[in-house]
PDB file of N, CA and C in Angstrom:
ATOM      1  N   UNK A   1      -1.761 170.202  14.658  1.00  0.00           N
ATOM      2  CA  UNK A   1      -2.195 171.372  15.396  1.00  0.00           C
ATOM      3  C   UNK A   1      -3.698 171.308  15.655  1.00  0.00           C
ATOM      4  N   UNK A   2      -4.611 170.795  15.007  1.00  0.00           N
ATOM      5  CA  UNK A   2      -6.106 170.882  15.104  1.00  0.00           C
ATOM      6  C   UNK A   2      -6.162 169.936  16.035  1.00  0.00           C
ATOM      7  N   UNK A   3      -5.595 168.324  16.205  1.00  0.00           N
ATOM      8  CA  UNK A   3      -5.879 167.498  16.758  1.00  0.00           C
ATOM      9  C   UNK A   3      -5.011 168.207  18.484  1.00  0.00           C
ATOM     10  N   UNK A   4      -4.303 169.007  18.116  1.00  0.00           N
ATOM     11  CA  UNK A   4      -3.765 169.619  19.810  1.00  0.00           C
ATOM     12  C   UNK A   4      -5.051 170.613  20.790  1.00  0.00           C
ATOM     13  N   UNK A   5      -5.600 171.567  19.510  1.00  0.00           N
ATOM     14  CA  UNK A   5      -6.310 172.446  19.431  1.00  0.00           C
ATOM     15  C   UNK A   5      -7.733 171.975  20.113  1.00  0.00           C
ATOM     16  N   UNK A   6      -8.363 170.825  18.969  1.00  0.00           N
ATOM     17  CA  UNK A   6      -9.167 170.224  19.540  1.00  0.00           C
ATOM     18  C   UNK A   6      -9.454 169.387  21.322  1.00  0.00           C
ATOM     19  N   UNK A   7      -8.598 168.692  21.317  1.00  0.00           N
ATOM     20  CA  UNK A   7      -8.467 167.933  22.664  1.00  0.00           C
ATOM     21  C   UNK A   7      -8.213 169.230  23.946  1.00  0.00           C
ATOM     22  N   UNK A   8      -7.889 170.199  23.355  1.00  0.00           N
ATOM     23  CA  UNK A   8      -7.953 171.588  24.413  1.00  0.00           C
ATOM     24  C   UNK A   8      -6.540 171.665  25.237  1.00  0.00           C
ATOM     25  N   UNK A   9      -5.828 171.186  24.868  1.00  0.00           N
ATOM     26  CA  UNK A   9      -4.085 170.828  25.329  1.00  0.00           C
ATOM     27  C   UNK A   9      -3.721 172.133  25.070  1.00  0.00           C
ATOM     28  N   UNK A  10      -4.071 173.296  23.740  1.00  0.00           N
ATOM     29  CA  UNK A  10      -3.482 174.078  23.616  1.00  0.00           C
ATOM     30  C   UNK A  10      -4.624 174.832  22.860  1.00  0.00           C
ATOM     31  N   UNK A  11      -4.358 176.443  23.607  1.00  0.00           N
ATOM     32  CA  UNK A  11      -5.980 176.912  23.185  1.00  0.00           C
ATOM     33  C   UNK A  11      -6.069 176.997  21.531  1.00  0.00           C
ATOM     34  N   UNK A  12      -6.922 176.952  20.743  1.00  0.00           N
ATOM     35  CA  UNK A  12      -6.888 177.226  18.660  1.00  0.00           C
ATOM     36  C   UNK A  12      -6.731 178.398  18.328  1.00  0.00           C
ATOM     37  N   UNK A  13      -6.467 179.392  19.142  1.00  0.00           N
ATOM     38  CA  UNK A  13      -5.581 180.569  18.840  1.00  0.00           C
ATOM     39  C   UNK A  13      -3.924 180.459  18.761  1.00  0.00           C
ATOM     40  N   UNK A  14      -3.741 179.977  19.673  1.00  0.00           N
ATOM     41  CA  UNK A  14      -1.861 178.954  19.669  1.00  0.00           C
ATOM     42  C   UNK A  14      -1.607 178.458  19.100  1.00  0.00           C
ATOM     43  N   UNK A  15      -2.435 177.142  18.840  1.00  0.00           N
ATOM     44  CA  UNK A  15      -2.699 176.348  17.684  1.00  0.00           C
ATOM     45  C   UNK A  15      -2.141 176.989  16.152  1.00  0.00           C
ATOM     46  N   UNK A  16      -3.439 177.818  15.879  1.00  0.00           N
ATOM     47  CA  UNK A  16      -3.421 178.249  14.660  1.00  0.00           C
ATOM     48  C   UNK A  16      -2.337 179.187  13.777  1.00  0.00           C
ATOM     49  N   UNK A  17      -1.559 179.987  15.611  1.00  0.00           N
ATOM     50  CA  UNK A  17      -0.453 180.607  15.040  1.00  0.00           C
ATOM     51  C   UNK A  17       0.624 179.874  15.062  1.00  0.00           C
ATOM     52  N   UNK A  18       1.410 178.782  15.474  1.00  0.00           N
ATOM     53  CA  UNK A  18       1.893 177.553  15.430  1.00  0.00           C
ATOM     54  C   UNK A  18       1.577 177.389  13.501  1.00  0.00           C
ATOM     55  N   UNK A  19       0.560 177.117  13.638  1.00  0.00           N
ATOM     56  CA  UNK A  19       0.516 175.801  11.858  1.00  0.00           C
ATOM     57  C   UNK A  19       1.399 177.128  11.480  1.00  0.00           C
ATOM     58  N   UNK A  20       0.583 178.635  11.439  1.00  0.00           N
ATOM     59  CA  UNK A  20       0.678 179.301  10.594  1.00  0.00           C
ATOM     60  C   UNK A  20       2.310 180.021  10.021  1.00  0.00           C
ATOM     61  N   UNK A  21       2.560 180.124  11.581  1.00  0.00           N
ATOM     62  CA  UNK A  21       4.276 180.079  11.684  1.00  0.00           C
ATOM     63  C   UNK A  21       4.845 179.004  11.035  1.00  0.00           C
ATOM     64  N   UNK A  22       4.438 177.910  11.151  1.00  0.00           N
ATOM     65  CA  UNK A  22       5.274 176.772  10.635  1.00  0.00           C
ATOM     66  C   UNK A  22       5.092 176.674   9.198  1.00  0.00           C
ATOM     67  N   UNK A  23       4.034 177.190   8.389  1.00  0.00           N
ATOM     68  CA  UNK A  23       3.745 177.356   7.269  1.00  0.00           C
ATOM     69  C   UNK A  23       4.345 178.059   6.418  1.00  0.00           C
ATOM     70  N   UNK A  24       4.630 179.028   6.830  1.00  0.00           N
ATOM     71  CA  UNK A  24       5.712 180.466   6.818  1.00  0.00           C
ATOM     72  C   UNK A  24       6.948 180.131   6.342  1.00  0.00           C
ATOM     73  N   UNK A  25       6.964 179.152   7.600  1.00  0.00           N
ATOM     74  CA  UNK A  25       8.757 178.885   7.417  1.00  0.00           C
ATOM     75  C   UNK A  25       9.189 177.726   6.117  1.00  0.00           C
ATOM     76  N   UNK A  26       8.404 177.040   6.089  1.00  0.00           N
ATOM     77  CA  UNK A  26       8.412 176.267   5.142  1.00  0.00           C
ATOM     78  C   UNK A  26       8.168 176.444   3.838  1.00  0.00           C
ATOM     79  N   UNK A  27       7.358 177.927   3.452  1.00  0.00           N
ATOM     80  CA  UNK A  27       7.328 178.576   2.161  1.00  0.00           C
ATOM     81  C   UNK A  27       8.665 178.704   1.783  1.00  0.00           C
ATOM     82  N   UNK A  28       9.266 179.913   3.333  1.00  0.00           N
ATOM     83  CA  UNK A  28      10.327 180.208   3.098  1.00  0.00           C
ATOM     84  C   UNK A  28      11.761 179.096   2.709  1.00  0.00           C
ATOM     85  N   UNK A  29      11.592 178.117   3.562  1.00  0.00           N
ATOM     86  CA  UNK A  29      12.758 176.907   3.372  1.00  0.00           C
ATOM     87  C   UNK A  29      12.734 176.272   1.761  1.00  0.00           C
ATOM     88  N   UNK A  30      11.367 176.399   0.929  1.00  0.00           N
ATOM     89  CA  UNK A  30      11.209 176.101  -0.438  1.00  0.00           C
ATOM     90  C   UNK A  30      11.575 177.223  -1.508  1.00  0.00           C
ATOM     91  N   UNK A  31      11.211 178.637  -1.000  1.00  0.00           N
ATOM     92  CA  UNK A  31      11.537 179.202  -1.824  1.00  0.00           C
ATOM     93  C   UNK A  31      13.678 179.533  -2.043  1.00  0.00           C
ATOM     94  N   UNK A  32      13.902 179.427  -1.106  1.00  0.00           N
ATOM     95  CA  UNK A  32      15.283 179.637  -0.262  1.00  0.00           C
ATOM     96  C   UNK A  32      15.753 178.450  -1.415  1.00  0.00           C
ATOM     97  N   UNK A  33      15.422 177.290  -1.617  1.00  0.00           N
ATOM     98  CA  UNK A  33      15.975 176.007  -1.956  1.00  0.00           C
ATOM     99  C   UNK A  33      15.697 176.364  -3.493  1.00  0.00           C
ATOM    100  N   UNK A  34      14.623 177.049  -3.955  1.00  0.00           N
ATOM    101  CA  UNK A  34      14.802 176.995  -5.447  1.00  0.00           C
ATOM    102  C   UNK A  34      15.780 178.214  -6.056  1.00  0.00           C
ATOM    103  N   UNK A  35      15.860 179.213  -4.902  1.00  0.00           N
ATOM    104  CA  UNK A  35      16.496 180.505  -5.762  1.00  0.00           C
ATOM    105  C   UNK A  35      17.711 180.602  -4.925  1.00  0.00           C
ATOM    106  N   UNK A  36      18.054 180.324  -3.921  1.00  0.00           N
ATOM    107  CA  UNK A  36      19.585 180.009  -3.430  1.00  0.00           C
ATOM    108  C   UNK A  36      20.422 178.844  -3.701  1.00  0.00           C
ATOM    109  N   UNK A  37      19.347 177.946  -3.921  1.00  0.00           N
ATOM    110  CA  UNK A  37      20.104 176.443  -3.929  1.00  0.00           C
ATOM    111  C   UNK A  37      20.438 175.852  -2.698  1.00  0.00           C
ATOM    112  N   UNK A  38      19.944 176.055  -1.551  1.00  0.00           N
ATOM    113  CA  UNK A  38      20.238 175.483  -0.341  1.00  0.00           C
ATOM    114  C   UNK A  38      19.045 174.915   0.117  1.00  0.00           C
ATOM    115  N   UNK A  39      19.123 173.629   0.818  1.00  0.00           N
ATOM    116  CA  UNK A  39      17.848 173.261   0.986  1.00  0.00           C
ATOM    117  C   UNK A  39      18.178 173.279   2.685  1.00  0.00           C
ATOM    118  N   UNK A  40      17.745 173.996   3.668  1.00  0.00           N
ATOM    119  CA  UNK A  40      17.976 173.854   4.830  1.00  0.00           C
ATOM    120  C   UNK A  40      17.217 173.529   6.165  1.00  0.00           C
ATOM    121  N   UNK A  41      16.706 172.497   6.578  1.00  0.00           N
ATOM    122  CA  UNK A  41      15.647 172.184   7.246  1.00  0.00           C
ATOM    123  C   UNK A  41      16.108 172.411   9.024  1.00  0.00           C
ATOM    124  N   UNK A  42      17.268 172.714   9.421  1.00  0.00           N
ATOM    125  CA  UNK A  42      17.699 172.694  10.681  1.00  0.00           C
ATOM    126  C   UNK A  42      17.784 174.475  10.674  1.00  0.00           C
ATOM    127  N   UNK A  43      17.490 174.605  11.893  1.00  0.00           N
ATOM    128  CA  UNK A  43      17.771 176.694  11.846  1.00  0.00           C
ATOM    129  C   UNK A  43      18.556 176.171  13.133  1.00  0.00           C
ATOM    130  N   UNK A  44      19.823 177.309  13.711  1.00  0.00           N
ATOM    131  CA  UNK A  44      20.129 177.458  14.992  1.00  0.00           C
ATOM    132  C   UNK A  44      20.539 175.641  15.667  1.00  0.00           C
ATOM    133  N   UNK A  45      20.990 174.855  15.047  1.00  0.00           N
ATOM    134  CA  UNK A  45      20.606 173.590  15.378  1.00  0.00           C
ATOM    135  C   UNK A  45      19.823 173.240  16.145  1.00  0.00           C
ATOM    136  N   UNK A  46      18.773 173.462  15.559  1.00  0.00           N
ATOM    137  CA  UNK A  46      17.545 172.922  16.278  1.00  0.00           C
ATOM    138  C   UNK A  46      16.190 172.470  14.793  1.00  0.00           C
ATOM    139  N   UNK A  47      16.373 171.282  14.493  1.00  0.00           N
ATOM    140  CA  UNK A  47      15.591 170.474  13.788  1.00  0.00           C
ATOM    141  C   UNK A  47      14.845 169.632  13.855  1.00  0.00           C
ATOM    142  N   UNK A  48      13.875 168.875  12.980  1.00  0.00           N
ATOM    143  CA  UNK A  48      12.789 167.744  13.278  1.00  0.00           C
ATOM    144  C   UNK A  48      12.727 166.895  14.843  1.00  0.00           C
ATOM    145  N   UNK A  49      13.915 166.343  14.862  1.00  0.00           N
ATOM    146  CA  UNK A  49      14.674 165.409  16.167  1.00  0.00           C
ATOM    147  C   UNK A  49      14.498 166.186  17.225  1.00  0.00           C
ATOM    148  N   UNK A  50      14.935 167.288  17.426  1.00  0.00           N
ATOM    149  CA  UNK A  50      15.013 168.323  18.352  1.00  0.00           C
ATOM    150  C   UNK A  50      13.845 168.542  18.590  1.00  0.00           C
ATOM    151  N   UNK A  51      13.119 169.097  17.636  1.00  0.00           N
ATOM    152  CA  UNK A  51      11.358 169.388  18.121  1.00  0.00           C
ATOM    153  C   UNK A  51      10.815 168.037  18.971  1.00  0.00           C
ATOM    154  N   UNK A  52      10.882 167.166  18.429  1.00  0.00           N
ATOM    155  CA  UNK A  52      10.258 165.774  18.861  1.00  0.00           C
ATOM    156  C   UNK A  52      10.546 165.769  20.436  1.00  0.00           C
ATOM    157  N   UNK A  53      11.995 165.634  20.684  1.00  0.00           N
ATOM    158  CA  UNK A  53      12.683 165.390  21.592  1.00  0.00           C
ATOM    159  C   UNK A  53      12.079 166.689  22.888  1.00  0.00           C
ATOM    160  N   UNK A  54      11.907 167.869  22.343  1.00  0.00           N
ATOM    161  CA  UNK A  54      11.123 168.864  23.369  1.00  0.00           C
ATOM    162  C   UNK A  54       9.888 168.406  23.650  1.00  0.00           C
ATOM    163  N   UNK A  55       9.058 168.301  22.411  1.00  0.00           N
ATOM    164  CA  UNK A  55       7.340 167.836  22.367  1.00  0.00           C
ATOM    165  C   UNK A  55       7.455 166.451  23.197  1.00  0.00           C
ATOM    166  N   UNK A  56       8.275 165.491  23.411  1.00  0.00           N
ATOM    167  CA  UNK A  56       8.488 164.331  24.247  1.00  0.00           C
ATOM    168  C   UNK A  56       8.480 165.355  25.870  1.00  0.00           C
ATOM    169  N   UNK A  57       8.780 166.145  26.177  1.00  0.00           N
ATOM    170  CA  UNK A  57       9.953 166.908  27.369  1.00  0.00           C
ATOM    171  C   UNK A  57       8.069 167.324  27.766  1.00  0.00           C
ATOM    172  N   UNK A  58       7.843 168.439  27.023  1.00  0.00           N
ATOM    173  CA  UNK A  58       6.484 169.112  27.050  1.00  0.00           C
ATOM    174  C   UNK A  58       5.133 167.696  27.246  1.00  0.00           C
ATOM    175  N   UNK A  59       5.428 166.677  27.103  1.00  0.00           N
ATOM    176  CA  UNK A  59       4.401 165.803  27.198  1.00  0.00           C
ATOM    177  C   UNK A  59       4.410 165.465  28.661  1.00  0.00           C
ATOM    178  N   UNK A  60       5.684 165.168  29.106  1.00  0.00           N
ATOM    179  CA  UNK A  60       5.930 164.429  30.509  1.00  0.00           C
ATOM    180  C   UNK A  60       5.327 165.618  31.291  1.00  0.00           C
ATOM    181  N   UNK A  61       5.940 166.864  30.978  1.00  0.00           N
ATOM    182  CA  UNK A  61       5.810 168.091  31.987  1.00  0.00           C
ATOM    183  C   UNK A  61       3.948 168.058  32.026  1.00  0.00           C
ATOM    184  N   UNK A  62       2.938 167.886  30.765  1.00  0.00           N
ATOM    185  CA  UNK A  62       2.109 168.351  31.027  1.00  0.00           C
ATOM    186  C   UNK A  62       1.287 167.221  31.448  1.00  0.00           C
ATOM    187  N   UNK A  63       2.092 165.836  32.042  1.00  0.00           N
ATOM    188  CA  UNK A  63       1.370 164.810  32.826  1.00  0.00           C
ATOM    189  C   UNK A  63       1.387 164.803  34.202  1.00  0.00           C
ATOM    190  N   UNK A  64       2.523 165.632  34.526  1.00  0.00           N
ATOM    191  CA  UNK A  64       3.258 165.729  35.711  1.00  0.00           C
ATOM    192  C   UNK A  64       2.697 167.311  36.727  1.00  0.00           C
ATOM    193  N   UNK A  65       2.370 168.127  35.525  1.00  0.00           N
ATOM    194  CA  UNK A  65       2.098 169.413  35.966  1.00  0.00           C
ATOM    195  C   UNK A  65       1.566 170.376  34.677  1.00  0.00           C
ATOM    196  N   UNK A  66       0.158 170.288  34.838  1.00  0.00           N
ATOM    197  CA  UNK A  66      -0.266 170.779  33.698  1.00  0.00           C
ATOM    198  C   UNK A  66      -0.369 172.149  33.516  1.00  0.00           C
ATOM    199  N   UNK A  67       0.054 172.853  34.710  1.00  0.00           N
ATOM    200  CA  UNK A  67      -0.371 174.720  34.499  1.00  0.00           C
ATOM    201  C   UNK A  67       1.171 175.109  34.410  1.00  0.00           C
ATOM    202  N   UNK A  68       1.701 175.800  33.942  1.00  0.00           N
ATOM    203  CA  UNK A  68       3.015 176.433  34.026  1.00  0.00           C
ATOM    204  C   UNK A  68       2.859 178.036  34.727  1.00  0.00           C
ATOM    205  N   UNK A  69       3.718 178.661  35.108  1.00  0.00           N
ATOM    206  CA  UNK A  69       3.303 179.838  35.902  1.00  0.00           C
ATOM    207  C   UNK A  69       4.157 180.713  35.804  1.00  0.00           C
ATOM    208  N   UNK A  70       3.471 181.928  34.717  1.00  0.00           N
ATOM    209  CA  UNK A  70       4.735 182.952  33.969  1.00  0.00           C
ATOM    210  C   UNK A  70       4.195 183.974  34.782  1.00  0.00           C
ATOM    211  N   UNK A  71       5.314 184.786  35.394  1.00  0.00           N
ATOM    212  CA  UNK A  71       4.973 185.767  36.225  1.00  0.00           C
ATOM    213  C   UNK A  71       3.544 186.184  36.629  1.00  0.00           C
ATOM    214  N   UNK A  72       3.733 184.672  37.113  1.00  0.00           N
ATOM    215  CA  UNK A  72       2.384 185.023  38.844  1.00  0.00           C
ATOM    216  C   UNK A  72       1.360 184.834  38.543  1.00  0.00           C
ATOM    217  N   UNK A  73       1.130 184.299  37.118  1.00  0.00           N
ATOM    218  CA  UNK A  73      -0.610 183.672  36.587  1.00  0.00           C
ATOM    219  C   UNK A  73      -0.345 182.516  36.022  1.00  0.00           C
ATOM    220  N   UNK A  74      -1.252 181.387  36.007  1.00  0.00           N
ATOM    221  CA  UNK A  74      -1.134 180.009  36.329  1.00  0.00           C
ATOM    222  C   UNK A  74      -1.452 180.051  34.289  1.00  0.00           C
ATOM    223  N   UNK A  75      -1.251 179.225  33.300  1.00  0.00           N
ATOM    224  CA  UNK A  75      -0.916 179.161  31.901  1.00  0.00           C
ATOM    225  C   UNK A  75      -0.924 177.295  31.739  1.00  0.00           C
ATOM    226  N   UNK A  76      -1.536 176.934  31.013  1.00  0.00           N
ATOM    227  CA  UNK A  76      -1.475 175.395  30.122  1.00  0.00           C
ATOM    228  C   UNK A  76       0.085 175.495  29.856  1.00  0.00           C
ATOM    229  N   UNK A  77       1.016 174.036  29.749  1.00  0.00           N
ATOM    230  CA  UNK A  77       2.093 174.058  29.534  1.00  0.00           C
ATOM    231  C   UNK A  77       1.927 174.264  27.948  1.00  0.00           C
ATOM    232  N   UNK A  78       1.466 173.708  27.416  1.00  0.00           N
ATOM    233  CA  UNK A  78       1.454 173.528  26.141  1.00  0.00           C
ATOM    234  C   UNK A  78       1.201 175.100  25.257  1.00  0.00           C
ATOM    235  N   UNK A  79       0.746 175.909  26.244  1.00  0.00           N
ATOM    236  CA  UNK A  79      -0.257 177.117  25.916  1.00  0.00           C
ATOM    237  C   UNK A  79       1.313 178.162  25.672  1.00  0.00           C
ATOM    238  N   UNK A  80       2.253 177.870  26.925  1.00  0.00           N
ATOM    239  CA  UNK A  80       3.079 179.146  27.045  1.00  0.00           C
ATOM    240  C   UNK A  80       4.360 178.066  25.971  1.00  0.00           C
ATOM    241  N   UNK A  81       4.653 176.918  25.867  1.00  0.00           N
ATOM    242  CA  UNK A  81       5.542 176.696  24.684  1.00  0.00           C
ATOM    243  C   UNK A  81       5.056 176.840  23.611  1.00  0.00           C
ATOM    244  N   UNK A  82       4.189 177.139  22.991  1.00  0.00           N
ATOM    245  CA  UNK A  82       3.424 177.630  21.716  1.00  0.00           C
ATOM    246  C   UNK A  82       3.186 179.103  21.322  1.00  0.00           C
ATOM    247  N   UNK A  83       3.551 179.923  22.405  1.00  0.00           N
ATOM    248  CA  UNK A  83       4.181 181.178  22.382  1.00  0.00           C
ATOM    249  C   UNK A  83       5.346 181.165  22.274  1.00  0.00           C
ATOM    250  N   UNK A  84       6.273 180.129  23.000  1.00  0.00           N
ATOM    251  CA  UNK A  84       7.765 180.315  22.589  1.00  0.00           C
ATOM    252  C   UNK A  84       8.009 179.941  21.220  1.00  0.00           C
ATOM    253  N   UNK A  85       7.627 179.063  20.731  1.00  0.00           N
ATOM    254  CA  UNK A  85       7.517 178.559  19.126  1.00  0.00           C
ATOM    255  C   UNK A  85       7.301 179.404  18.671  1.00  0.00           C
ATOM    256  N   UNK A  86       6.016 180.197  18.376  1.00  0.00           N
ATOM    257  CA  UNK A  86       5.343 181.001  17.336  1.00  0.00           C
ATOM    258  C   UNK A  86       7.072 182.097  17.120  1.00  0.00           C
ATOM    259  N   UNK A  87       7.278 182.299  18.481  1.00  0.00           N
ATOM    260  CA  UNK A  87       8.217 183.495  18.626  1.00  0.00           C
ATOM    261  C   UNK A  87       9.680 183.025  17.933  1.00  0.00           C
ATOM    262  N   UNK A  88       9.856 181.537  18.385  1.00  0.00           N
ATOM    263  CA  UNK A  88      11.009 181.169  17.705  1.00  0.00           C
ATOM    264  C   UNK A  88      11.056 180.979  16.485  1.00  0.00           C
ATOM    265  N   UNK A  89      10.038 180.386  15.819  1.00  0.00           N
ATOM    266  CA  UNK A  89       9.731 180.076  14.454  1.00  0.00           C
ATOM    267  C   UNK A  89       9.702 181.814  13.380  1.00  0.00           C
ATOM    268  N   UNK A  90       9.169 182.667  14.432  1.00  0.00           N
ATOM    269  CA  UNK A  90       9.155 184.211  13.287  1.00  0.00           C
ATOM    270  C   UNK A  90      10.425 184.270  13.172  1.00  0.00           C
ATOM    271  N   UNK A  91      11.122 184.445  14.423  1.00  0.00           N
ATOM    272  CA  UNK A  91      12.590 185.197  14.635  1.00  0.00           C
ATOM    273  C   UNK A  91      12.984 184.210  13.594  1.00  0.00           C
ATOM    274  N   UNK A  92      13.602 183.445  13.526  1.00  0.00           N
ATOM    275  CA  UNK A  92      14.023 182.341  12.732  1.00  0.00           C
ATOM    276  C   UNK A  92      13.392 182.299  10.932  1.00  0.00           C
ATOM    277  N   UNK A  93      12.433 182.770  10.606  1.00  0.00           N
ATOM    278  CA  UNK A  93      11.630 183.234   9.200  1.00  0.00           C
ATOM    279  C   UNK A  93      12.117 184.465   8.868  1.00  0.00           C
ATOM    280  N   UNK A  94      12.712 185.614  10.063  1.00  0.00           N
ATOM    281  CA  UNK A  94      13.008 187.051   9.852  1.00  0.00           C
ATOM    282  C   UNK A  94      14.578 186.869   9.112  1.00  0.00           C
ATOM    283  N   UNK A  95      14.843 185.889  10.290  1.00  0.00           N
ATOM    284  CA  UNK A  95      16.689 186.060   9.996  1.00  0.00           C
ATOM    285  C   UNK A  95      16.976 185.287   8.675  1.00  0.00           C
ATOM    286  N   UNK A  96      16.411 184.135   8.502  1.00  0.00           N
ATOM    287  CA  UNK A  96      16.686 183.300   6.957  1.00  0.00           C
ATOM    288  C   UNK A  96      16.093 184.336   5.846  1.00  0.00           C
ATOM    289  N   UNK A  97      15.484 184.842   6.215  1.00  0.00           N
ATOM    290  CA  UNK A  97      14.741 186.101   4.789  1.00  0.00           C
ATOM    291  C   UNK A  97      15.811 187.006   4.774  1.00  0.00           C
ATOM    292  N   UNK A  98      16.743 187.529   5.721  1.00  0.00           N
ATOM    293  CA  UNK A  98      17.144 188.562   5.147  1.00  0.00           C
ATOM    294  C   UNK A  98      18.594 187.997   4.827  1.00  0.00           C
ATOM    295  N   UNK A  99      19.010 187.157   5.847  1.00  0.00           N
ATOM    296  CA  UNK A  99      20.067 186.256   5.285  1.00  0.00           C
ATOM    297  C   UNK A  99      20.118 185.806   3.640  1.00  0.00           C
ATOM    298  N   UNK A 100      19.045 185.083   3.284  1.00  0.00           N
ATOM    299  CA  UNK A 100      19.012 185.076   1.967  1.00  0.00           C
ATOM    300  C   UNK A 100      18.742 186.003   0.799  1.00  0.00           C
ATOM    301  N   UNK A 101      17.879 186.914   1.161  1.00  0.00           N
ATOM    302  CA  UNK A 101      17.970 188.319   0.499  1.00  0.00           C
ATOM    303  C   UNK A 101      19.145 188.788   0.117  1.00  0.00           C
ATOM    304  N   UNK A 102      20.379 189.085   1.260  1.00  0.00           N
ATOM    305  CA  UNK A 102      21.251 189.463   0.991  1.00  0.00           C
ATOM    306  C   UNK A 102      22.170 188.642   0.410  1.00  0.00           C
ATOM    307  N   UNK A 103      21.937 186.932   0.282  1.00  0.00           N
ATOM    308  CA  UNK A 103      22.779 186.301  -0.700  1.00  0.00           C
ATOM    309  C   UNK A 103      22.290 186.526  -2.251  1.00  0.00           C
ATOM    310  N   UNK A 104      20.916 186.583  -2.594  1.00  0.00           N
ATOM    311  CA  UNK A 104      20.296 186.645  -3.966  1.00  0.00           C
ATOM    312  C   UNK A 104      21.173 188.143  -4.629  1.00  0.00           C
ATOM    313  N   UNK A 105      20.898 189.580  -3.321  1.00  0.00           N
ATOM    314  CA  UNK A 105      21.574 190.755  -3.596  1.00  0.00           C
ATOM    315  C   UNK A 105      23.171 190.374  -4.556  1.00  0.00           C
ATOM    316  N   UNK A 106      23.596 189.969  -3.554  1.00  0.00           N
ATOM    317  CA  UNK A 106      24.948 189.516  -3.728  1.00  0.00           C
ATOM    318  C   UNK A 106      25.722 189.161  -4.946  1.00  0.00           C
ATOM    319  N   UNK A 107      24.590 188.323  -5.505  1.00  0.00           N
ATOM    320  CA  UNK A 107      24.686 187.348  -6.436  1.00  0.00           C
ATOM    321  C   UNK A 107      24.158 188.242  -8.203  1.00  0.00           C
ATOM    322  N   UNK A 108      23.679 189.044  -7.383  1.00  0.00           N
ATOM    323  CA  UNK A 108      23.103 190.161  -8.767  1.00  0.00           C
ATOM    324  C   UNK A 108      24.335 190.643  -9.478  1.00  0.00           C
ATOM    325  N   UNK A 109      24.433 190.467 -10.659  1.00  0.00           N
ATOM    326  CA  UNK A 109      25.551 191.375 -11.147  1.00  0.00           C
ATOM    327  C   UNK A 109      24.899 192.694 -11.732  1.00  0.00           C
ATOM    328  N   UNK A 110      25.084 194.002 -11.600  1.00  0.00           N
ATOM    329  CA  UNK A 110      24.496 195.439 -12.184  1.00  0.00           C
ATOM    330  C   UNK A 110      25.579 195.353 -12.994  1.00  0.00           C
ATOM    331  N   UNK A 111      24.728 195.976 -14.210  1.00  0.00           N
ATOM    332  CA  UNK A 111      25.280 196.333 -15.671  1.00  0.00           C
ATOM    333  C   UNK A 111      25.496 197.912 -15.608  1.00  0.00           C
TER     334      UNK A 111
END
């Protein structure tokens, strides 16, 4: 993310919520793995391979055409998929938290 940030591909506000999202999720995917027992690195099937395989997609697009154009103002490609991330990566941190919440619940026996 710094080395995206830096080179100016994607502004260090995007950037930073990117690591930070991705940071998030990965607390969450560790803590999930020690107190559920599931270790799950794919959400929605969409995993490592998958990212690559977009960030490959997003490379061509931003050689080919570097502004993208979200209702009627011109945007870095890299700028408006790093909003879709940040957004996919929360939604995706919201739903495994409560998903697993409610398995730990579950799993409680009350005396």
């Amino acid at each position: 993310m710094a080395g995206l940030a830096i080179s100016g591909i994607v502004d260090w506000r995007i950037a930073l919520g990117m690591f930070v999202a991705f940071l998030m999720l990965s607390v969450q995917v560790y803590l999930a793995t020690y107190t559920v027992g599931k270790f799950q690195l794919s959400f929605a099937k969409l995993g490592p391979t998958e990212i690559r395989i977009l960030l490959a997609i997003g490379n061509a697009a931003l050689w080919f055409r570097p502004d993208a154009h979200v209702l009627g103002s011109a945007y870095r490609v890299f700028d408006v998929g790093g909003v879709i991330a940040i957004t996919g990566m929360a939604f995706m941190l919201v739903v495994s938290t409560i998903c697993n919440t409610v398995k730990l619940y579950r799993a409680e026996t009350l005396r």
